[in-house]
C-alpha atoms as a PDB file:
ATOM      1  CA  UNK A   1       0.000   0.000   0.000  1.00  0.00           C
ATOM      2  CA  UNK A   2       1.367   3.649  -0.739  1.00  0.00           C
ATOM      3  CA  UNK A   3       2.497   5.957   1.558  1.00  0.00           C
ATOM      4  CA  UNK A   4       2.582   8.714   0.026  1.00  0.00           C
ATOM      5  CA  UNK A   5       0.007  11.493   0.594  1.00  0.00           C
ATOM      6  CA  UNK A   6      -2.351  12.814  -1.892  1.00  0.00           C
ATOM      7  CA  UNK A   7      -1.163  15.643  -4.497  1.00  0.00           C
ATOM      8  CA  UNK A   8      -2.264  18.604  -4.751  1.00  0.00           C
ATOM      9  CA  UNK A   9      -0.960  20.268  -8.773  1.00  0.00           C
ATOM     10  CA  UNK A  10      -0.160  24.010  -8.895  1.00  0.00           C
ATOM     11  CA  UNK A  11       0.478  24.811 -12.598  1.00  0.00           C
ATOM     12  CA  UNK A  12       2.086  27.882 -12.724  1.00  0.00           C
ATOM     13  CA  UNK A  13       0.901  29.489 -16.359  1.00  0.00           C
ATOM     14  CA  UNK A  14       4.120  31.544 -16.894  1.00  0.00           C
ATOM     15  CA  UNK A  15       7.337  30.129 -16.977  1.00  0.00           C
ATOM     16  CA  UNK A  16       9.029  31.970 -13.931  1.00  0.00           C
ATOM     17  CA  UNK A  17      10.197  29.363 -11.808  1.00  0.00           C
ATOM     18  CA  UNK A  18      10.689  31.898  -9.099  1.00  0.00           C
ATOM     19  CA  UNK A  19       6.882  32.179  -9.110  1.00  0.00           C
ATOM     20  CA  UNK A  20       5.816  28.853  -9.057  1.00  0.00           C
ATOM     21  CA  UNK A  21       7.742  28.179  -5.786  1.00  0.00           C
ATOM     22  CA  UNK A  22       6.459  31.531  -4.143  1.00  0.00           C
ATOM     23  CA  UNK A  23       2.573  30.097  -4.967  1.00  0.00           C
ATOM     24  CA  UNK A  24       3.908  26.775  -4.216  1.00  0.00           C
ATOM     25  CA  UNK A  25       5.109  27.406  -0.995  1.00  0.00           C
ATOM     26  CA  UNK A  26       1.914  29.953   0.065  1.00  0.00           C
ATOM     27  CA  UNK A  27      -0.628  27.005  -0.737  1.00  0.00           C
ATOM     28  CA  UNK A  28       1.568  24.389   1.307  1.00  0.00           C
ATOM     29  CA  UNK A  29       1.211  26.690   3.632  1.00  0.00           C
ATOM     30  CA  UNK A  30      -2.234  26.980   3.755  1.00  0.00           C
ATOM     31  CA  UNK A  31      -2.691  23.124   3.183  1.00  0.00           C
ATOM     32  CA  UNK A  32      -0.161  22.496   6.130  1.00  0.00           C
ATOM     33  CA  UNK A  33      -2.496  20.562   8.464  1.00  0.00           C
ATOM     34  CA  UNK A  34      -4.431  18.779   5.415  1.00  0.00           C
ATOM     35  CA  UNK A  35      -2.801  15.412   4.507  1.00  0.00           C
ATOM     36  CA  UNK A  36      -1.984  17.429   0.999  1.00  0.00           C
ATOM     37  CA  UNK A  37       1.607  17.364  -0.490  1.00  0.00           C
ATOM     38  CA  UNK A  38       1.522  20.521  -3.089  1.00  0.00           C
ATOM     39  CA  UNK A  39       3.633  20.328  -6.035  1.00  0.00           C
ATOM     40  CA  UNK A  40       4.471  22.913  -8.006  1.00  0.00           C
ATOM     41  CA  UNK A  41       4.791  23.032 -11.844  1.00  0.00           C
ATOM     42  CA  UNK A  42       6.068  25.436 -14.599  1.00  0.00           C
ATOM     43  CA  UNK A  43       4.895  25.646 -18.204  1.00  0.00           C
ATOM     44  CA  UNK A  44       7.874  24.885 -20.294  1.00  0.00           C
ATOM     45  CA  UNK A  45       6.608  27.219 -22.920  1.00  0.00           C
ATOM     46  CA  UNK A  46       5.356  31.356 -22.922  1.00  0.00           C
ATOM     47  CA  UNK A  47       5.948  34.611 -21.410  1.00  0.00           C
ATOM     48  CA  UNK A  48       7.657  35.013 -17.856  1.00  0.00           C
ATOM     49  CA  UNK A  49       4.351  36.903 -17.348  1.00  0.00           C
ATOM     50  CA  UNK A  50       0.864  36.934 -18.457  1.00  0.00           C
ATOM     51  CA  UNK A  51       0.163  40.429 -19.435  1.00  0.00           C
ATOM     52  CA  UNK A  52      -1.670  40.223 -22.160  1.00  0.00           C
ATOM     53  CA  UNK A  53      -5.008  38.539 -23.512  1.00  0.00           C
ATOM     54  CA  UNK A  54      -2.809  36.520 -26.247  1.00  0.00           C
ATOM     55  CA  UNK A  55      -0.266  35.413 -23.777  1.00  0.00           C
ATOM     56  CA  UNK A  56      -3.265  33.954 -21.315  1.00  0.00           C
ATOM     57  CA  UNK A  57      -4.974  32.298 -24.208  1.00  0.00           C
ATOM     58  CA  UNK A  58      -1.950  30.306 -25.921  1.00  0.00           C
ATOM     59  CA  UNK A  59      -0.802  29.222 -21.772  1.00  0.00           C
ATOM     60  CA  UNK A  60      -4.122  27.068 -21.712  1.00  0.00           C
ATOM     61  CA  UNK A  61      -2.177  24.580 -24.210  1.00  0.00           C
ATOM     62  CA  UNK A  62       0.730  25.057 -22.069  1.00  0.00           C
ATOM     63  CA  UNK A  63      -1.267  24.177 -18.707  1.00  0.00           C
ATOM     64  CA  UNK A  64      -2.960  20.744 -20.101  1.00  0.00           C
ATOM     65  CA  UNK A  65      -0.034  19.757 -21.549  1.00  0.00           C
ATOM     66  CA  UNK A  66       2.519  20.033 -18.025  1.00  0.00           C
ATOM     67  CA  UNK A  67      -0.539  18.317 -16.146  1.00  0.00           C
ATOM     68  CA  UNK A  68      -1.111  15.843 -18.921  1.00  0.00           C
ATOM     69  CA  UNK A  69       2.563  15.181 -18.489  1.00  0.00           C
ATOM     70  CA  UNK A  70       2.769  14.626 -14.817  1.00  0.00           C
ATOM     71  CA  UNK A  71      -0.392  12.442 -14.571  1.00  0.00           C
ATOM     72  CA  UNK A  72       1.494   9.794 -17.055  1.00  0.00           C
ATOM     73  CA  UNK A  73       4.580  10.031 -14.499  1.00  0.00           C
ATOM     74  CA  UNK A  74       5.469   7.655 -12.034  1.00  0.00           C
ATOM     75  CA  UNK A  75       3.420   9.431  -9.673  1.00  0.00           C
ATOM     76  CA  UNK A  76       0.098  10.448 -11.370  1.00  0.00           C
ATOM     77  CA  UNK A  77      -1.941   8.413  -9.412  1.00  0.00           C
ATOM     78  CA  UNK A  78      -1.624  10.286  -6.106  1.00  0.00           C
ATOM     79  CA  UNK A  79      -3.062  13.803  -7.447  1.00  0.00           C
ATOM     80  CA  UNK A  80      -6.076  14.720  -5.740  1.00  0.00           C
ATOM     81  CA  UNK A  81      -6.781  17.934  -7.184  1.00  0.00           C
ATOM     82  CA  UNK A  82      -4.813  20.731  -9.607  1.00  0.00           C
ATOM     83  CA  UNK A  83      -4.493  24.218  -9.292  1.00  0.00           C
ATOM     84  CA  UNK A  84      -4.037  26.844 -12.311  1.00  0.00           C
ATOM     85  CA  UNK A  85      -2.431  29.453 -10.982  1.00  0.00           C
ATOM     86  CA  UNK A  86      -2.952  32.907 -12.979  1.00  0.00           C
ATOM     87  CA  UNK A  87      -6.118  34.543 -12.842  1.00  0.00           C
ATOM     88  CA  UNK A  88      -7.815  33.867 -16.217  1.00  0.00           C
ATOM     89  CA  UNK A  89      -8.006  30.499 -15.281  1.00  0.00           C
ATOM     90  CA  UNK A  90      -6.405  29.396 -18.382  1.00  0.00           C
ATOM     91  CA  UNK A  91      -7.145  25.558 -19.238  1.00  0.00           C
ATOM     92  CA  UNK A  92      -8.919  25.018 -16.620  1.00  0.00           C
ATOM     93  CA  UNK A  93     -12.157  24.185 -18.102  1.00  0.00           C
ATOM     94  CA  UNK A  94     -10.630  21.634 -20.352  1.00  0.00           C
ATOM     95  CA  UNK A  95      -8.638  19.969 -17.758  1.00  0.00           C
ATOM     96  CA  UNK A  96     -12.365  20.057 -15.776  1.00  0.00           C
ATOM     97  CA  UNK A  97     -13.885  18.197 -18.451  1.00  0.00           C
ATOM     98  CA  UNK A  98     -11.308  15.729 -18.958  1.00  0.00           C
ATOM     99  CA  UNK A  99     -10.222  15.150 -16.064  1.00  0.00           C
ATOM    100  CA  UNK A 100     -12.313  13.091 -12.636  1.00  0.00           C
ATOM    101  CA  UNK A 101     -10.526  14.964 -10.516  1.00  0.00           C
ATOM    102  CA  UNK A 102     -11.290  18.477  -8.941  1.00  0.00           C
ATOM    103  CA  UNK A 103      -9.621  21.401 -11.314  1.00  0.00           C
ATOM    104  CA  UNK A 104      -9.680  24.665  -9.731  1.00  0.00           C
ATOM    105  CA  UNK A 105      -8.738  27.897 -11.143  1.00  0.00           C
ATOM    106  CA  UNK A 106      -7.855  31.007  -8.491  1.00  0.00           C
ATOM    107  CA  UNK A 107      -9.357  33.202 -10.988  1.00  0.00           C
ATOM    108  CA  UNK A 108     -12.416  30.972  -9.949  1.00  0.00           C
ATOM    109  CA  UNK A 109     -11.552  30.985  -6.552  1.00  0.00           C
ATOM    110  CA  UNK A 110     -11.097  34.348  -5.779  1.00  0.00           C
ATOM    111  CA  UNK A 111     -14.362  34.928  -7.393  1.00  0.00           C
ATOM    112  CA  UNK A 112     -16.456  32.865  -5.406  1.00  0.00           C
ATOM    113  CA  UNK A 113     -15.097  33.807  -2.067  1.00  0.00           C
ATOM    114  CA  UNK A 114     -15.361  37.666  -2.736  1.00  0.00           C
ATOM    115  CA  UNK A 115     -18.803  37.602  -3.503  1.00  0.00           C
ATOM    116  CA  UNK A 116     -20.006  35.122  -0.492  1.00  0.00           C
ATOM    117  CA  UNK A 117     -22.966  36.750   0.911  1.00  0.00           C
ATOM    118  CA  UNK A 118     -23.636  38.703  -1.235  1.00  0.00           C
ATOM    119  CA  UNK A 119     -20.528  41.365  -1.113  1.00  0.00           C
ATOM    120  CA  UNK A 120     -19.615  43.990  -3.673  1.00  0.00           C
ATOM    121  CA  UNK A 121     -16.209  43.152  -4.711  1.00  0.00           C
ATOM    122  CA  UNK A 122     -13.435  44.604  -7.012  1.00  0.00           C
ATOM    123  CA  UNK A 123     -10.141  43.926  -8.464  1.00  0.00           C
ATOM    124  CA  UNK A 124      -6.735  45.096  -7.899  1.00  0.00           C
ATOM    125  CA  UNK A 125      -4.196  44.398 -10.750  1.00  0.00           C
ATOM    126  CA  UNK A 126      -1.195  45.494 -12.832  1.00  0.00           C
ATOM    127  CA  UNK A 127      -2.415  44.089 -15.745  1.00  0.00           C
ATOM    128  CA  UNK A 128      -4.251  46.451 -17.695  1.00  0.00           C
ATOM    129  CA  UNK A 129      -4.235  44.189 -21.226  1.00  0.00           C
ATOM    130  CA  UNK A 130      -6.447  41.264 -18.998  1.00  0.00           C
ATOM    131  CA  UNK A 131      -8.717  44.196 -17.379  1.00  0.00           C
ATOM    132  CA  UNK A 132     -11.732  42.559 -20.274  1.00  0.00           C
ATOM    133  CA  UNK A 133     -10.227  39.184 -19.296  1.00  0.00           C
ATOM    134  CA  UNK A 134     -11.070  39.337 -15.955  1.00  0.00           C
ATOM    135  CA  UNK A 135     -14.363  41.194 -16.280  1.00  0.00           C
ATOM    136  CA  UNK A 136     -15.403  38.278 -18.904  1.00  0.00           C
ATOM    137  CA  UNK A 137     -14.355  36.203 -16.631  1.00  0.00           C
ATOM    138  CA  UNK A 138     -17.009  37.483 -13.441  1.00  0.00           C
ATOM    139  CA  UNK A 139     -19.590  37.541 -15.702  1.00  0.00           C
ATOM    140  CA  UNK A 140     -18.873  33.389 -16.684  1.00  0.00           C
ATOM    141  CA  UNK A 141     -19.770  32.903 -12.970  1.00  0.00           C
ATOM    142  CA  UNK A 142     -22.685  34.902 -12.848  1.00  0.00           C
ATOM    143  CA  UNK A 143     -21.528  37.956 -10.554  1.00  0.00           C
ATOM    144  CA  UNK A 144     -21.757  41.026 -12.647  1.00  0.00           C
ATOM    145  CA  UNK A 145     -24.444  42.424 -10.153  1.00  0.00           C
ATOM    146  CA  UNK A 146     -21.981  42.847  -7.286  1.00  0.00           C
ATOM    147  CA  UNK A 147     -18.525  43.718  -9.773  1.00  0.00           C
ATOM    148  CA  UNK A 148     -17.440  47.180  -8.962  1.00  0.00           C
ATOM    149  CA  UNK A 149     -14.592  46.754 -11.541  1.00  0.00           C
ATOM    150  CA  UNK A 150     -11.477  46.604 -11.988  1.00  0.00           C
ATOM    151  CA  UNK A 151      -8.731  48.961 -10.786  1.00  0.00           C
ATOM    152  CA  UNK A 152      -4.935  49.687 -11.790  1.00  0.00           C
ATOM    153  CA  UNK A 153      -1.563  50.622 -10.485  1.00  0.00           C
ATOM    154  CA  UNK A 154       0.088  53.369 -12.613  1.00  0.00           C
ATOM    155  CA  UNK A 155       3.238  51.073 -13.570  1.00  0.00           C
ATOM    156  CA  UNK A 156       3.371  48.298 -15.767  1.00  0.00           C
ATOM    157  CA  UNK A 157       3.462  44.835 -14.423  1.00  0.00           C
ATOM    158  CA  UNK A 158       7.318  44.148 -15.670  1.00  0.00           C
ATOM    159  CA  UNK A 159       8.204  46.888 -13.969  1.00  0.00           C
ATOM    160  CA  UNK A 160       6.671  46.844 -10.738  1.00  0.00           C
ATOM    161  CA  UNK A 161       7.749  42.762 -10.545  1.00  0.00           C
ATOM    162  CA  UNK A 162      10.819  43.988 -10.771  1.00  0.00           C
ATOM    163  CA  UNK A 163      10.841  46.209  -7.336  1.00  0.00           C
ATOM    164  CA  UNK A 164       8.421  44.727  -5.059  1.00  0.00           C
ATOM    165  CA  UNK A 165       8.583  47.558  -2.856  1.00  0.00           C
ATOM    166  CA  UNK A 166       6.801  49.814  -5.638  1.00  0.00           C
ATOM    167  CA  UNK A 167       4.309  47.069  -5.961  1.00  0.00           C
ATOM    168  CA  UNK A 168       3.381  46.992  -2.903  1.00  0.00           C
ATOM    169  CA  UNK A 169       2.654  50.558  -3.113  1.00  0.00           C
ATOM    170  CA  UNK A 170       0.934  50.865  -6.194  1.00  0.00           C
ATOM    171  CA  UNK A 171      -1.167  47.602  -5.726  1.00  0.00           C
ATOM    172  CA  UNK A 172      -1.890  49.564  -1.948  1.00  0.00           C
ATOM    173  CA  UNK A 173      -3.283  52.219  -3.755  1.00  0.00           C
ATOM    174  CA  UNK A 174      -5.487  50.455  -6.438  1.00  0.00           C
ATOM    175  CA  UNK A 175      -7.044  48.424  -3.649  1.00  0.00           C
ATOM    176  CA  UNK A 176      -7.813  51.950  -1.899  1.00  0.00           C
ATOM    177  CA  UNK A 177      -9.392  53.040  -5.103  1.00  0.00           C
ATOM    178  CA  UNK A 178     -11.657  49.668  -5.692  1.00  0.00           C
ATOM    179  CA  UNK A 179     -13.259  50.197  -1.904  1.00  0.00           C
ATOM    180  CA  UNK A 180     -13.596  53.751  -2.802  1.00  0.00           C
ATOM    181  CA  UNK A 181     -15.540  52.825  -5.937  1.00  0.00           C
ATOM    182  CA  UNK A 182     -17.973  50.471  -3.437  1.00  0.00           C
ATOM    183  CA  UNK A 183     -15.899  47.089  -2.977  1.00  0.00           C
ATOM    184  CA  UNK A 184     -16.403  45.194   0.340  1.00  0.00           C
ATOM    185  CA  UNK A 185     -13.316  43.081  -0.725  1.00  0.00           C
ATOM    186  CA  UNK A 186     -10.587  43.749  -3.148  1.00  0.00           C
ATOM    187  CA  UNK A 187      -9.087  40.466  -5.030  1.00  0.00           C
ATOM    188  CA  UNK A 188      -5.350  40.903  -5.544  1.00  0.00           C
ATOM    189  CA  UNK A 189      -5.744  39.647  -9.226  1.00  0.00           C
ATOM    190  CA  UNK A 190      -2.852  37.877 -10.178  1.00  0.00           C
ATOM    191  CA  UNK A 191      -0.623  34.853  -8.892  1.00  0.00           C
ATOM    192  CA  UNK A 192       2.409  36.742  -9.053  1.00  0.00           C
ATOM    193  CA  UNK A 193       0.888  39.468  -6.696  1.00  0.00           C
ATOM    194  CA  UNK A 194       0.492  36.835  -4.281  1.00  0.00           C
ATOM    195  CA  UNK A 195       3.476  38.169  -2.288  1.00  0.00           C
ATOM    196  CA  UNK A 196       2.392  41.723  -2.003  1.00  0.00           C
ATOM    197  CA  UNK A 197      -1.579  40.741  -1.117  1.00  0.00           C
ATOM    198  CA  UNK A 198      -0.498  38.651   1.639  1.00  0.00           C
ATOM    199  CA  UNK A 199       1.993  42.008   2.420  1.00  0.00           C
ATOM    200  CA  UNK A 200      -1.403  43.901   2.192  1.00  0.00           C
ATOM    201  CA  UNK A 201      -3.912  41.634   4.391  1.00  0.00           C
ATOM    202  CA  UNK A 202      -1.751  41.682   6.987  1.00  0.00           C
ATOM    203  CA  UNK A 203      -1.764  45.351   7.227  1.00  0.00           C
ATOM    204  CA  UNK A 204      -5.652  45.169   6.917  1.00  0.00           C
ATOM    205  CA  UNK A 205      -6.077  48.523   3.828  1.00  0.00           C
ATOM    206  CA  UNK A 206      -9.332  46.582   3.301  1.00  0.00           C
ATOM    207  CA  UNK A 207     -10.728  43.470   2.871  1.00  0.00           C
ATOM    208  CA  UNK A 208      -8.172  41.295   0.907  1.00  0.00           C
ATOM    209  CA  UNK A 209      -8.876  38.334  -1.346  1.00  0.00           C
ATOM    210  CA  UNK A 210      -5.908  36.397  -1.816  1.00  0.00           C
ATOM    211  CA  UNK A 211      -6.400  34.149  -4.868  1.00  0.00           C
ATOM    212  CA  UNK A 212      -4.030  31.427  -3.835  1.00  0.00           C
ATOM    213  CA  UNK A 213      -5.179  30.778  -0.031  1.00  0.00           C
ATOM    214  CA  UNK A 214      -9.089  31.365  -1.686  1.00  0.00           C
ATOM    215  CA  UNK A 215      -8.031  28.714  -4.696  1.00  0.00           C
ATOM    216  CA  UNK A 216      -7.016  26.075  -1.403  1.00  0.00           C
ATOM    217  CA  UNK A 217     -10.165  26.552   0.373  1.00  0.00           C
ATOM    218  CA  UNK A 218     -12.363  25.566  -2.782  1.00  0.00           C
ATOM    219  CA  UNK A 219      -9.720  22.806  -3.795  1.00  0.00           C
ATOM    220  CA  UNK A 220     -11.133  21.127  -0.082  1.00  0.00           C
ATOM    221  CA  UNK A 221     -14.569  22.093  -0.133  1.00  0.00           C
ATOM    222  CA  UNK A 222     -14.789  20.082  -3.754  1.00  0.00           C
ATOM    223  CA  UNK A 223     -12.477  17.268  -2.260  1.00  0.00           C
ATOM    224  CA  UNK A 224     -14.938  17.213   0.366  1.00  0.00           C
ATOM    225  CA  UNK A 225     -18.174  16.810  -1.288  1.00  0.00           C
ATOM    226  CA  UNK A 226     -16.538  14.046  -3.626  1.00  0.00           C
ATOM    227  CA  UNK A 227     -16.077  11.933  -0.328  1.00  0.00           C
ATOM    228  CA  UNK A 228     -19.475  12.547   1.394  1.00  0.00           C
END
């Protein structure tokens, strides 16, 4: 009998390394006390960064084919659940309907536990070329009602990942403007930002939605109701 415990996948959509293990090591964190061993993976092909609407749409190949690949491995057998990690959720729907396993996207995630109970909730991002992306996304799950948009920091994304310091900043101040414009909570939209909105949460500048730590608590609510 195996001893090995169950997998949770994080697919990182980019192929920054750095990243994966930063998300990696946040949702191990979160999963500590859980019986789930998180892996992390990188695609092999793509942008360092999604920053674009082209870049998030070609990674969806890039995402089916990494988890494809580690499912035929030697240990395939022991994931539980994956995790695409960049906001856009790319390939997760295809991986959903091929796979019998829970597929969750943080996109997803962060979506559903924003708008629990009914809260207004914005975004926060540095990606102004996914600002339709995201708001396409929202409406796929049915929460336009209680969307109170999407707001920016002033520098671009390579820039500001780059100097985290002036991320923190600018992201500060973006999630200042989305409560201003009627958010109840602010999603930190992007896994690379994942960093700076745990920086931000703990400081309490509003309510935070962290899309990793929001993409573990679904991943176990789905486990769950596959075992009841």
């Amino acid at each position: 009998m195996s001893t090995r415990h169950p997998v949770l996948l994080l697919v990182n959509p980019n192929t920054n390394g750095s990243t994966t293990r930063m998300m990696r090591d946040l949702a191990a964190a979160e999963l500590s006390e859980t019986g789930l061993e998180v892996v992390g993976m990188t695609a092999l092909q793509g942008p360092r960064m999604l920053v674009g609407p082209e870049d998030l749409a070609a990674s969806g190949e890039y995402v089916q084919a990494v988890v494809r690949t580690y499912l035929a491995g030697l240990h395939g057998s022991d994931v539980a659940a994956v995790m695409v990690a960049a906001m856009g959720d790319p390939g997760r729907r295809e991986l959903g309907n091929e796979l019998g396993i829970p597929v969750v996207g943080i996109g997803e995630a962060a979506i559903w536990s924003a708008s629990k109970n009914g809260r207004n909730f914005g975004m926060a991002t540095s990606t102004p070329l996914l600002v339709d992306s995201l708001s396409r996304l929202v409406s796929e799950h049915g929460r336009d009602a209680q969307f109170c948009g999407v707001q920016l920091t002033a520098s671009d994304p390579l820039v500001l990942a780059a100097d985290p310091e002036k991320q923190f900043v600018e992201l500060r101040e973006a999630v200042l403007a989305s409560v201003d414009a009627g958010a109840e909570a602010v999603i930190t939209a992007g896994g690379p930002l994942s960093g700076t909105a745990r920086r931000l949460s703990a400081e309490q500048v509003a309510a935070i939605i962290e899309p990793i730590p929001s993409a573990c608590e679904l991943v176990l609510e789905r486990l769950a109701r596959r075992s009841a």
